[in-house]
PDB file of N, CA and C in Angstrom:
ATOM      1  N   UNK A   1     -43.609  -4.831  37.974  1.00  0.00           N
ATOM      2  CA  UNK A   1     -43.231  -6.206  37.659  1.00  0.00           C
ATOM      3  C   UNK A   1     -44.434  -6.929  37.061  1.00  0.00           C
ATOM      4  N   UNK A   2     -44.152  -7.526  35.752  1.00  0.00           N
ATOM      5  CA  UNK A   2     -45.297  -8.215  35.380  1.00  0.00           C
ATOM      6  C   UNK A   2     -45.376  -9.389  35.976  1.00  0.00           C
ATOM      7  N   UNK A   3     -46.687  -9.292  36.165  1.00  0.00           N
ATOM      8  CA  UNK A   3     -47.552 -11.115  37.005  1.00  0.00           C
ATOM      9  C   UNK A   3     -46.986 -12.124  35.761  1.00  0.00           C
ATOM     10  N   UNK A   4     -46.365 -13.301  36.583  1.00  0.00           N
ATOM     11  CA  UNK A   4     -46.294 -14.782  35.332  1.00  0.00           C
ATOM     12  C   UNK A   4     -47.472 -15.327  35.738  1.00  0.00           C
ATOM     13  N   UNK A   5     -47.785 -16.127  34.161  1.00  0.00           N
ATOM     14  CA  UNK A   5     -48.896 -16.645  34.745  1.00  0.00           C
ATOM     15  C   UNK A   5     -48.995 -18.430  33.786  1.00  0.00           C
ATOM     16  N   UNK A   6     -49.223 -19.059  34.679  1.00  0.00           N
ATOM     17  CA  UNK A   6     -49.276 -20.779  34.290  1.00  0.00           C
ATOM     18  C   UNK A   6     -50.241 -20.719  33.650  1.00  0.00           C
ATOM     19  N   UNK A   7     -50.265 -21.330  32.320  1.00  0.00           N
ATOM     20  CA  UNK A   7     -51.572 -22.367  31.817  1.00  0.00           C
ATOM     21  C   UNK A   7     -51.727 -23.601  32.279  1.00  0.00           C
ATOM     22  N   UNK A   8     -52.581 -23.665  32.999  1.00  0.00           N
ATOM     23  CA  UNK A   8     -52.846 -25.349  34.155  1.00  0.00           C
ATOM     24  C   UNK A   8     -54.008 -26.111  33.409  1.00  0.00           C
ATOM     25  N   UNK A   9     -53.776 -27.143  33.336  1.00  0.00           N
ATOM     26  CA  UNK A   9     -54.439 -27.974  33.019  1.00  0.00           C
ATOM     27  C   UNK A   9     -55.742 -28.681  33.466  1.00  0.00           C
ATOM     28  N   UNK A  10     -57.053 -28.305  33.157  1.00  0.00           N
ATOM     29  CA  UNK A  10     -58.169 -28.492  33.568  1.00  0.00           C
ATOM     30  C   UNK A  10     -58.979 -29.669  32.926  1.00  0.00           C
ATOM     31  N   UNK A  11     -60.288 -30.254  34.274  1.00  0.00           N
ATOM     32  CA  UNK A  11     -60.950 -31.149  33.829  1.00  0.00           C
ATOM     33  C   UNK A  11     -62.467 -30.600  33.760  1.00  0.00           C
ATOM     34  N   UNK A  12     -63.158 -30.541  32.935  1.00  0.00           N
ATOM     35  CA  UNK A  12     -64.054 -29.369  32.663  1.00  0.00           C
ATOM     36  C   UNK A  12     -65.320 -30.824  32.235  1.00  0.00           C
ATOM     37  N   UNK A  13     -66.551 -30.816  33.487  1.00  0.00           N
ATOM     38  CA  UNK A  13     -67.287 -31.618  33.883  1.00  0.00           C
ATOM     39  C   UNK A  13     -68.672 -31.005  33.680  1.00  0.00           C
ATOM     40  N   UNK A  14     -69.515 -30.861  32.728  1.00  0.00           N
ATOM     41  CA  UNK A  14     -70.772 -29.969  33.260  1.00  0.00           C
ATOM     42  C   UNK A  14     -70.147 -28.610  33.432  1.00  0.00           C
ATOM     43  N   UNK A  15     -70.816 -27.722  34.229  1.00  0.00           N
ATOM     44  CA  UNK A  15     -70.652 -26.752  34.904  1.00  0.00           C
ATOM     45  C   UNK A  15     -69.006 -26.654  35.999  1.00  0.00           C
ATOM     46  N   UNK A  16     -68.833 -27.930  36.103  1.00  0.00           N
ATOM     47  CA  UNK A  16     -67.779 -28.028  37.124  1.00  0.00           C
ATOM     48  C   UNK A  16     -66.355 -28.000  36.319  1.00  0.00           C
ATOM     49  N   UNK A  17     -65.468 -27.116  37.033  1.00  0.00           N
ATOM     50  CA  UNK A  17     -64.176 -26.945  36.127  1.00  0.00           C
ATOM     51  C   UNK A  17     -63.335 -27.786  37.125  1.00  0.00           C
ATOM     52  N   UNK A  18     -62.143 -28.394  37.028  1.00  0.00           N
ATOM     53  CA  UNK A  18     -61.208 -28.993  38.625  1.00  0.00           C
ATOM     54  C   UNK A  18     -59.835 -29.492  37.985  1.00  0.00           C
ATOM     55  N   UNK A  19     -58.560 -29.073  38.774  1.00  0.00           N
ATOM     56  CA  UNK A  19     -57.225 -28.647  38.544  1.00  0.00           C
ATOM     57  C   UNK A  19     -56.828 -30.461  38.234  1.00  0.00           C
ATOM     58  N   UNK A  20     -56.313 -30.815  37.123  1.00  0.00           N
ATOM     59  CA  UNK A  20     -55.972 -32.024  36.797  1.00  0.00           C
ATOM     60  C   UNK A  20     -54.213 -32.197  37.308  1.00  0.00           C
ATOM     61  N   UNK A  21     -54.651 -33.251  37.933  1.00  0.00           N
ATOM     62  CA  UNK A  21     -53.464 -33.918  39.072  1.00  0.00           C
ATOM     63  C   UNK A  21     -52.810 -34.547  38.021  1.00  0.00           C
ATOM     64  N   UNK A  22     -50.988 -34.682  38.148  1.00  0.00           N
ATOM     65  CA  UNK A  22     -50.368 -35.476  38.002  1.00  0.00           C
ATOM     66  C   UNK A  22     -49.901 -36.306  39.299  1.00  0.00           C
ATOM     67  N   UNK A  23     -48.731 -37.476  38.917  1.00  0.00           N
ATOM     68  CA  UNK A  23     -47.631 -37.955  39.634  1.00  0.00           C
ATOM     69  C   UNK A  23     -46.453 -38.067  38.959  1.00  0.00           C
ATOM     70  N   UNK A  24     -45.659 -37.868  40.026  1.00  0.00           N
ATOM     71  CA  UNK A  24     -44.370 -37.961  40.138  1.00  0.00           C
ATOM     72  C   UNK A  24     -43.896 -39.086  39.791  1.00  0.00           C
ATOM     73  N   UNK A  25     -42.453 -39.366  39.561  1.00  0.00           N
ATOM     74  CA  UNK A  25     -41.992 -40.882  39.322  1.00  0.00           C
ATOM     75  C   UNK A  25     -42.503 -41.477  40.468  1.00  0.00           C
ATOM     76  N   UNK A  26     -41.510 -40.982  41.831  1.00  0.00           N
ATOM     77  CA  UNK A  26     -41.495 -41.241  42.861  1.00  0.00           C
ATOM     78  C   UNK A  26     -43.078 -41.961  43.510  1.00  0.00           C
ATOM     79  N   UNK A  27     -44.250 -41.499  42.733  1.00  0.00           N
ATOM     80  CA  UNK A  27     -45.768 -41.370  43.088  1.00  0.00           C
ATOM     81  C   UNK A  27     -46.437 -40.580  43.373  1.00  0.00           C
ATOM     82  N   UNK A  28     -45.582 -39.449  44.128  1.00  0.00           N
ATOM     83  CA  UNK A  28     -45.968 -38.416  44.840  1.00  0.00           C
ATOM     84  C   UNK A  28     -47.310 -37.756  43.596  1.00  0.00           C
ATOM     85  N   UNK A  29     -48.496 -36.953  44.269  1.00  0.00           N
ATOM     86  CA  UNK A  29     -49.268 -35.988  43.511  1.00  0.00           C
ATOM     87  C   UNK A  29     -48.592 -34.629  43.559  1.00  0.00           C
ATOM     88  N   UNK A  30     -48.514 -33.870  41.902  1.00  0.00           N
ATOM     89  CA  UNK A  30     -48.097 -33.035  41.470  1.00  0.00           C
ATOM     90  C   UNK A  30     -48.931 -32.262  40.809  1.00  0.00           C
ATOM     91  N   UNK A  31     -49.025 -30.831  40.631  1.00  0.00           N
ATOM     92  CA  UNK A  31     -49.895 -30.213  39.861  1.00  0.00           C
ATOM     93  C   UNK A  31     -48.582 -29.375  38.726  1.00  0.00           C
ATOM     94  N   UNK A  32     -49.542 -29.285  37.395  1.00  0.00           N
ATOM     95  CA  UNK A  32     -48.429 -28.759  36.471  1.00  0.00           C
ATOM     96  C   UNK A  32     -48.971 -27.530  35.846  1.00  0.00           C
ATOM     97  N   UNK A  33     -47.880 -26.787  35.485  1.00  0.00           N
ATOM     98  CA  UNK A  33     -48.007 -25.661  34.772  1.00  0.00           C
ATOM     99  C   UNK A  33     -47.408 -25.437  33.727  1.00  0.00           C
ATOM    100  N   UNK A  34     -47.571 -24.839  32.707  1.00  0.00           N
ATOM    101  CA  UNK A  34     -47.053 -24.488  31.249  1.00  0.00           C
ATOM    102  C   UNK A  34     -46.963 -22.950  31.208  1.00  0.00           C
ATOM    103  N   UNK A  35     -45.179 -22.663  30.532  1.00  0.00           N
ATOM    104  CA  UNK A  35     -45.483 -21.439  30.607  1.00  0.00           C
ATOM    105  C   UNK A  35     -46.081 -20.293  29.114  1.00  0.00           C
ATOM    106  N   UNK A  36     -46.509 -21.537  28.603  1.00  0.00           N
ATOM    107  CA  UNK A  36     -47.817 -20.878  27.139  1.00  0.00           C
ATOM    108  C   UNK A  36     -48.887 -21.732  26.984  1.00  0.00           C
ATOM    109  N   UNK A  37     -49.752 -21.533  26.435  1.00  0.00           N
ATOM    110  CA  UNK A  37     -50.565 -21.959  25.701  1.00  0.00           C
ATOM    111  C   UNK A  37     -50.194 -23.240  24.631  1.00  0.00           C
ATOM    112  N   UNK A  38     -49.156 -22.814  24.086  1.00  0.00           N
ATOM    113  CA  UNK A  38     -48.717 -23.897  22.805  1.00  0.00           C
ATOM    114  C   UNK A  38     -47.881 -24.704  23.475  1.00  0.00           C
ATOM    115  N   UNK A  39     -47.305 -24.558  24.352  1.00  0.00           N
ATOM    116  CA  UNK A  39     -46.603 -25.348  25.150  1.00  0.00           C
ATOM    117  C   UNK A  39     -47.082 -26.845  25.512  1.00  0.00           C
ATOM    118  N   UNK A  40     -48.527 -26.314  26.665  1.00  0.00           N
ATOM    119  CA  UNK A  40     -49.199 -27.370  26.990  1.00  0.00           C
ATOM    120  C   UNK A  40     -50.080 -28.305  25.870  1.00  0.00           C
ATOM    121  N   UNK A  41     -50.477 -27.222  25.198  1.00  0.00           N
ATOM    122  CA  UNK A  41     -51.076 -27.915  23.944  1.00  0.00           C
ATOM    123  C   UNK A  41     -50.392 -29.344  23.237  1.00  0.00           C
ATOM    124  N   UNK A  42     -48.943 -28.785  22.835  1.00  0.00           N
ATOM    125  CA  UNK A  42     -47.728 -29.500  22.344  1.00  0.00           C
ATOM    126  C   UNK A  42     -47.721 -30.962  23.377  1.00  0.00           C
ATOM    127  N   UNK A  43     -47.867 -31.153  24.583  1.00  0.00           N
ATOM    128  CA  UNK A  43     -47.699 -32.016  25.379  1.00  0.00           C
ATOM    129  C   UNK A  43     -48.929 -32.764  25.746  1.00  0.00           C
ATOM    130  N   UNK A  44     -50.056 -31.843  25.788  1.00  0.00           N
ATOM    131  CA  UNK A  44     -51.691 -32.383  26.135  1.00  0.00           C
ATOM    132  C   UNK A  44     -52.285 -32.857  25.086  1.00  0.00           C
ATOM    133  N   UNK A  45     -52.244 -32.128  24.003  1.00  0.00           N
ATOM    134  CA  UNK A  45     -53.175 -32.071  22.958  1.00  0.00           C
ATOM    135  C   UNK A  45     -53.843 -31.296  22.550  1.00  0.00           C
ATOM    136  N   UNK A  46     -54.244 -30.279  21.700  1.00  0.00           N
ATOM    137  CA  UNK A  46     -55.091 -28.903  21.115  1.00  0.00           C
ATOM    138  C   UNK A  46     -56.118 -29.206  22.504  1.00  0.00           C
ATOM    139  N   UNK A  47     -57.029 -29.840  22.423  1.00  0.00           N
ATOM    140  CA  UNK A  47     -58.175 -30.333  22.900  1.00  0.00           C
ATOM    141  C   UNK A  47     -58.180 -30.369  24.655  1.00  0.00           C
ATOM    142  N   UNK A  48     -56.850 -30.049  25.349  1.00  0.00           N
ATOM    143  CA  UNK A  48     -56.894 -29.873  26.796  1.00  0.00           C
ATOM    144  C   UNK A  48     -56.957 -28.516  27.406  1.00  0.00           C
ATOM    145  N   UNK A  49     -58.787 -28.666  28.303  1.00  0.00           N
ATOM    146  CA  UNK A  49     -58.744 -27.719  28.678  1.00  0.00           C
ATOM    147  C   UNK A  49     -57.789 -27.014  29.868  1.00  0.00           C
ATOM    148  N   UNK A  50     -57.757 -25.413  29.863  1.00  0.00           N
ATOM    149  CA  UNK A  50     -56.863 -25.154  31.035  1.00  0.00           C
ATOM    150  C   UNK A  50     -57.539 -23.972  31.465  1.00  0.00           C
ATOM    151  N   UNK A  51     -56.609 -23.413  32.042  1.00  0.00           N
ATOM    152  CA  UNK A  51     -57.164 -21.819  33.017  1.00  0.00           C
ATOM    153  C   UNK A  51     -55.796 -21.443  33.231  1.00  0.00           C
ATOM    154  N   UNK A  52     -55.322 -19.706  33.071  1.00  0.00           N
ATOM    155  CA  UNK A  52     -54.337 -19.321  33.598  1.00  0.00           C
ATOM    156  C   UNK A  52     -54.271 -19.079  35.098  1.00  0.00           C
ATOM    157  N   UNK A  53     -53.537 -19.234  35.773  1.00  0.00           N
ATOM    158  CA  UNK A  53     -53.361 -19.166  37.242  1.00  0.00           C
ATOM    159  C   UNK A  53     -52.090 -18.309  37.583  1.00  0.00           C
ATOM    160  N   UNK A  54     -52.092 -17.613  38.680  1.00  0.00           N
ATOM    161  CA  UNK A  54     -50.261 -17.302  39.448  1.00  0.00           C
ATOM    162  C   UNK A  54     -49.627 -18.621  39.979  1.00  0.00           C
ATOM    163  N   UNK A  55     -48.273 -18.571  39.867  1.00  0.00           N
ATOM    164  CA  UNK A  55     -48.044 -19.663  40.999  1.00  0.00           C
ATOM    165  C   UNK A  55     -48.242 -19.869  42.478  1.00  0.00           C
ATOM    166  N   UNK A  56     -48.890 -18.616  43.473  1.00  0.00           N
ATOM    167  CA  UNK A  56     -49.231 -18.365  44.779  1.00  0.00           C
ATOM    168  C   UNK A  56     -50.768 -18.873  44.865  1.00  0.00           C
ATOM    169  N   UNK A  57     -51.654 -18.423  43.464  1.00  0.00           N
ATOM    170  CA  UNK A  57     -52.951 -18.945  43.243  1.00  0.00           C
ATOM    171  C   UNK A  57     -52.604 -20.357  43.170  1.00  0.00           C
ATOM    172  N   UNK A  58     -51.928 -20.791  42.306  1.00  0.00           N
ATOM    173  CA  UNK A  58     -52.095 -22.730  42.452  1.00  0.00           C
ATOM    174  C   UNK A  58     -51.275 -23.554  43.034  1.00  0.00           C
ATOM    175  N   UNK A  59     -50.985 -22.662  44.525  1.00  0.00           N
ATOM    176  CA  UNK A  59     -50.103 -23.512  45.136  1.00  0.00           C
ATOM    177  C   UNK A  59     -51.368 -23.143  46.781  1.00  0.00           C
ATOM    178  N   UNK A  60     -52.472 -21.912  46.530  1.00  0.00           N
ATOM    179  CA  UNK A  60     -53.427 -22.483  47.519  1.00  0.00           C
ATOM    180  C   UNK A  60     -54.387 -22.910  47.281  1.00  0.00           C
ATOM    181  N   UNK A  61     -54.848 -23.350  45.880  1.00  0.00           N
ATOM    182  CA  UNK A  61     -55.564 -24.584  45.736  1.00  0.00           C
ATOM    183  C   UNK A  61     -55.073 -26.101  46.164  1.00  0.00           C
ATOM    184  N   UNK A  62     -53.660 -26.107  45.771  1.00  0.00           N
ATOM    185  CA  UNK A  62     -52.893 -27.840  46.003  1.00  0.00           C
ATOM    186  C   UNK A  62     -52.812 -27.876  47.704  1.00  0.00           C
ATOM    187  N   UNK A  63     -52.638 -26.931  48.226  1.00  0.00           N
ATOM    188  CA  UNK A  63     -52.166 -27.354  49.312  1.00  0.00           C
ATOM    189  C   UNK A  63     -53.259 -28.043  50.412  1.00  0.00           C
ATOM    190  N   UNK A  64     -54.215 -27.233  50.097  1.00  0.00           N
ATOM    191  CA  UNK A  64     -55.127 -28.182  51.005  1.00  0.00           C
ATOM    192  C   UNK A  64     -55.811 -29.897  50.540  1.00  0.00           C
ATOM    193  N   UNK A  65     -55.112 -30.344  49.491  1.00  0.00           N
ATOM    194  CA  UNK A  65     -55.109 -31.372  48.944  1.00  0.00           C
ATOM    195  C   UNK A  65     -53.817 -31.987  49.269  1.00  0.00           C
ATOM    196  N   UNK A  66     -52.784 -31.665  50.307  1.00  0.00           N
ATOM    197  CA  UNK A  66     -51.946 -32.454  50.468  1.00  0.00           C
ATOM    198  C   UNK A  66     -50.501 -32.349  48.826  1.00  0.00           C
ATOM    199  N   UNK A  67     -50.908 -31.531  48.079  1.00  0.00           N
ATOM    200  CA  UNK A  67     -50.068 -31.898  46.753  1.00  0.00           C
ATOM    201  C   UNK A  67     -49.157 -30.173  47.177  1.00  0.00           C
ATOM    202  N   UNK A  68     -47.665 -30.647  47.197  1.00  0.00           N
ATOM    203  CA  UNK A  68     -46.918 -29.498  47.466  1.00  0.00           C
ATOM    204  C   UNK A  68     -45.950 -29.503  46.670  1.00  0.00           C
ATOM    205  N   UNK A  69     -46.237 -30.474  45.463  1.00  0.00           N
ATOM    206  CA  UNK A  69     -45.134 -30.703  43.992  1.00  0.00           C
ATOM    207  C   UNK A  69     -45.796 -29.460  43.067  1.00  0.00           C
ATOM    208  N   UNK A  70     -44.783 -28.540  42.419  1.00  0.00           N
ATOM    209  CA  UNK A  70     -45.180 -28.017  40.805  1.00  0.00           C
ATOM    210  C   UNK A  70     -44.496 -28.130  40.232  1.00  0.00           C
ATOM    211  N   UNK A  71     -44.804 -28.494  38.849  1.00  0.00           N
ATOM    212  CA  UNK A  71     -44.109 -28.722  37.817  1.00  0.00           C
ATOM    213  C   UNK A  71     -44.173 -27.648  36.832  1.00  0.00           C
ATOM    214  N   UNK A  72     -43.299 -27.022  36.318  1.00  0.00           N
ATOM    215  CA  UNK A  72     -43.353 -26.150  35.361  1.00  0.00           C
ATOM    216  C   UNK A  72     -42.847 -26.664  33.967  1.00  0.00           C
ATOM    217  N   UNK A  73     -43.787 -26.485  33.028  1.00  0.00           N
ATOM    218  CA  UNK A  73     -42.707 -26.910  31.943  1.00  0.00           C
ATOM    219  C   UNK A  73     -42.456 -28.429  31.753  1.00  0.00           C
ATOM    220  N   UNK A  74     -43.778 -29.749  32.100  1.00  0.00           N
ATOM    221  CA  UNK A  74     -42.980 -30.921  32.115  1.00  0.00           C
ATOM    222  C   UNK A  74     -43.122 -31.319  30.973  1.00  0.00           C
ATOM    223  N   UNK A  75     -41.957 -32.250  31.395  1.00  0.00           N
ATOM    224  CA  UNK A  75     -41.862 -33.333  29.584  1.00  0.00           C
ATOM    225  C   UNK A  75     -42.269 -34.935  29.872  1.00  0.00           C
ATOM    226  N   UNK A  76     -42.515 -35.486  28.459  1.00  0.00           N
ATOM    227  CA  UNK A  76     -43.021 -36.809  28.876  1.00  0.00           C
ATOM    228  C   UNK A  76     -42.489 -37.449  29.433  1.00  0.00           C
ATOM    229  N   UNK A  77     -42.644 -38.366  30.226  1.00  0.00           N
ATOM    230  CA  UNK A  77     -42.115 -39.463  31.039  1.00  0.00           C
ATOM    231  C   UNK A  77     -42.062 -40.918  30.509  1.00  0.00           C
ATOM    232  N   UNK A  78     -43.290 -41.096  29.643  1.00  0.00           N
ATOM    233  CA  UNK A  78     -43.520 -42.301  29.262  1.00  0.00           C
ATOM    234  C   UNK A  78     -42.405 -43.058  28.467  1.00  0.00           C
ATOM    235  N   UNK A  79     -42.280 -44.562  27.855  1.00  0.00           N
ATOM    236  CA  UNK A  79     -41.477 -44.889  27.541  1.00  0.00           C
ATOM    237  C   UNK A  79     -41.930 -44.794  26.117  1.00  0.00           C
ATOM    238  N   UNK A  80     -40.508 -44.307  24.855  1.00  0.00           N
ATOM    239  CA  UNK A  80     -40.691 -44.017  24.054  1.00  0.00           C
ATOM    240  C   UNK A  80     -41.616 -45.232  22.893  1.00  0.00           C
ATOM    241  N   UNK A  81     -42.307 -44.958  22.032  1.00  0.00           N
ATOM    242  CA  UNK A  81     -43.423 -45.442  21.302  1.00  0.00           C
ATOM    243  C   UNK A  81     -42.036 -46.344  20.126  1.00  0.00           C
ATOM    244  N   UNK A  82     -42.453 -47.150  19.921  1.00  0.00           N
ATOM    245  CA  UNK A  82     -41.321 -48.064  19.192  1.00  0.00           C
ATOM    246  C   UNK A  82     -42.099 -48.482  17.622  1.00  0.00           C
ATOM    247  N   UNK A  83     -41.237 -48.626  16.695  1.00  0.00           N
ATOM    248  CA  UNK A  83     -42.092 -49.096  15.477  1.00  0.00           C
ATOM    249  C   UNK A  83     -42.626 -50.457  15.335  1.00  0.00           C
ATOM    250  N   UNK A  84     -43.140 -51.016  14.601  1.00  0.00           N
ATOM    251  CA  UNK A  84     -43.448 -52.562  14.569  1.00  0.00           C
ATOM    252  C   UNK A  84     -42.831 -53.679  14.710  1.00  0.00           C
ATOM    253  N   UNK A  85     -41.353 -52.577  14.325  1.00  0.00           N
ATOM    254  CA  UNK A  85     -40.272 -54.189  14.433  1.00  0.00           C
ATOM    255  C   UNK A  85     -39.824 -54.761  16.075  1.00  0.00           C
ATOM    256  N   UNK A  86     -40.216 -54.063  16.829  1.00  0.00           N
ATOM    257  CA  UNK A  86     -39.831 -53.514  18.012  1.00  0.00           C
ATOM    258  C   UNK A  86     -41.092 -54.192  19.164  1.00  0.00           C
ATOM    259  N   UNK A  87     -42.014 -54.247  18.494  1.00  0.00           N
ATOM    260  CA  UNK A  87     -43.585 -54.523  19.056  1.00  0.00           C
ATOM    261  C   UNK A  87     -43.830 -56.401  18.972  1.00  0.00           C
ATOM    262  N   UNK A  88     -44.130 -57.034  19.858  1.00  0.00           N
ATOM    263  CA  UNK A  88     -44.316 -58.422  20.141  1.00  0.00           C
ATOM    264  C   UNK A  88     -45.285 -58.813  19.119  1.00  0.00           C
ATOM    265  N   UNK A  89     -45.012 -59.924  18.086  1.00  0.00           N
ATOM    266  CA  UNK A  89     -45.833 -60.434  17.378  1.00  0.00           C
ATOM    267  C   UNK A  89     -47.139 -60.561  18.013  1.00  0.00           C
ATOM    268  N   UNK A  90     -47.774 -60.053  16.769  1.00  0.00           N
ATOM    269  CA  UNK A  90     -49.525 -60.587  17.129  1.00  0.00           C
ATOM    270  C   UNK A  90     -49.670 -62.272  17.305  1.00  0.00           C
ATOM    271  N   UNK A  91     -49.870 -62.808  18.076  1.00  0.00           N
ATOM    272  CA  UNK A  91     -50.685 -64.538  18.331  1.00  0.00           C
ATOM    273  C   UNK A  91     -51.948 -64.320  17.269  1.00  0.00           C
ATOM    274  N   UNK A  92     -51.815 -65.390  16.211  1.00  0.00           N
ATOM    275  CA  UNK A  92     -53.021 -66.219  15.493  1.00  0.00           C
ATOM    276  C   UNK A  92     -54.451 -66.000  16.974  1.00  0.00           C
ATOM    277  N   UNK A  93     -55.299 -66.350  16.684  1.00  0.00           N
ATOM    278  CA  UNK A  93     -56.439 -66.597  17.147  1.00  0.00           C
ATOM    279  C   UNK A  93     -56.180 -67.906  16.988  1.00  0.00           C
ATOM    280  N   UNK A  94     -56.631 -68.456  18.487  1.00  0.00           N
ATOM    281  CA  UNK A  94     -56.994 -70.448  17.858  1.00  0.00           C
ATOM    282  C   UNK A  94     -58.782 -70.915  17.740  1.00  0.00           C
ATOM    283  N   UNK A  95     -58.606 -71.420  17.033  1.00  0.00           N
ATOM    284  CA  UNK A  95     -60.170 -71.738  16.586  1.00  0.00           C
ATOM    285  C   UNK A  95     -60.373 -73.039  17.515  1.00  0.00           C
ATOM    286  N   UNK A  96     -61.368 -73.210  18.298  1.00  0.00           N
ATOM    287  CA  UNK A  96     -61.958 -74.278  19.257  1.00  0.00           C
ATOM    288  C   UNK A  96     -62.891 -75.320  18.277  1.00  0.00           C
ATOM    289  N   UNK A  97     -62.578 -76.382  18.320  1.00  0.00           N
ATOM    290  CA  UNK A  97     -63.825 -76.806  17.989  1.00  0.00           C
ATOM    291  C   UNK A  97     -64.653 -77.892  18.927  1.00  0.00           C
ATOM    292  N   UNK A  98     -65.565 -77.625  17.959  1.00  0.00           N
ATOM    293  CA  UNK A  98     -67.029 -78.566  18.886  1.00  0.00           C
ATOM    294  C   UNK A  98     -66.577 -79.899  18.970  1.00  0.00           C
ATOM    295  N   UNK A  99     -66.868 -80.549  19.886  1.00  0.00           N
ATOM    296  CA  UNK A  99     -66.968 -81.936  20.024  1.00  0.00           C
ATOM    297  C   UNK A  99     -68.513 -82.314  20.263  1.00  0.00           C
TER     298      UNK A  99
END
C-alpha cells in the first residue's frame, strides 16, 4: 500500500521550520493539508513554504497543541473580492486650516 502523503504548510524562521495553524469558522485551531504541491500553491501562493507529512505524523504533532481539526484539501473562506463598483467611495481628504 502506498504511504499518502500531505503537503502542510510551513513557517520557515531562521533555522526554525513550525506547522502553520489555521481556524475554523467555528474558531476552533485546525491544521491543513494539500493533497499536491500545486494544489496548495494554487490556494497559498508559489512562495508558501511546506513539508510533506503522513496524516498519523501530523496528527502527533497537533495533538499535543490541543488542535484535533484536519483539513484536507481546503478552500477559501473569505468573502469574495468585489470590483470597484461594489467598493465604498473613497472620502476627499479635508484640508484644515490655520487660524
Amino acid at each position: 500500500m502506498a504511504r499518502v502523503v500531505w503537503h502542510v504548510p510551513v513557517t520557515v524562521t531562521g533555522r526554525t521550520t513550525a506547522l502553520r495553524l489555521f481556524r475554523l469558522r467555528d474558531g476552533r485551531r485546525c491544521a491543513v493539508g494539500f493533497s499536491s504541491a500545486e494544489a496548495l500553491a494554487a490556494l497559498l501562493g508559489p512562495g508558501q513554504a511546506h513539508t510533506e507529512l503522513s496524516e498519523p505524523a501530523l496528527r502527533a504533532l497537533t495533538d499535543p497543541l490541543g488542535v484535533d481539526a484536519l483539513v484536507l484539501d481546503p478552500k477559501l473562506v473569505a468573502p469574495p473580492v468585489t470590483g470597484p463598483a461594489d467598493r465604498p467611495a473613497a472620502v476627499a481628504p479635508v484640508q484644515l486650516q490655520r487660524r
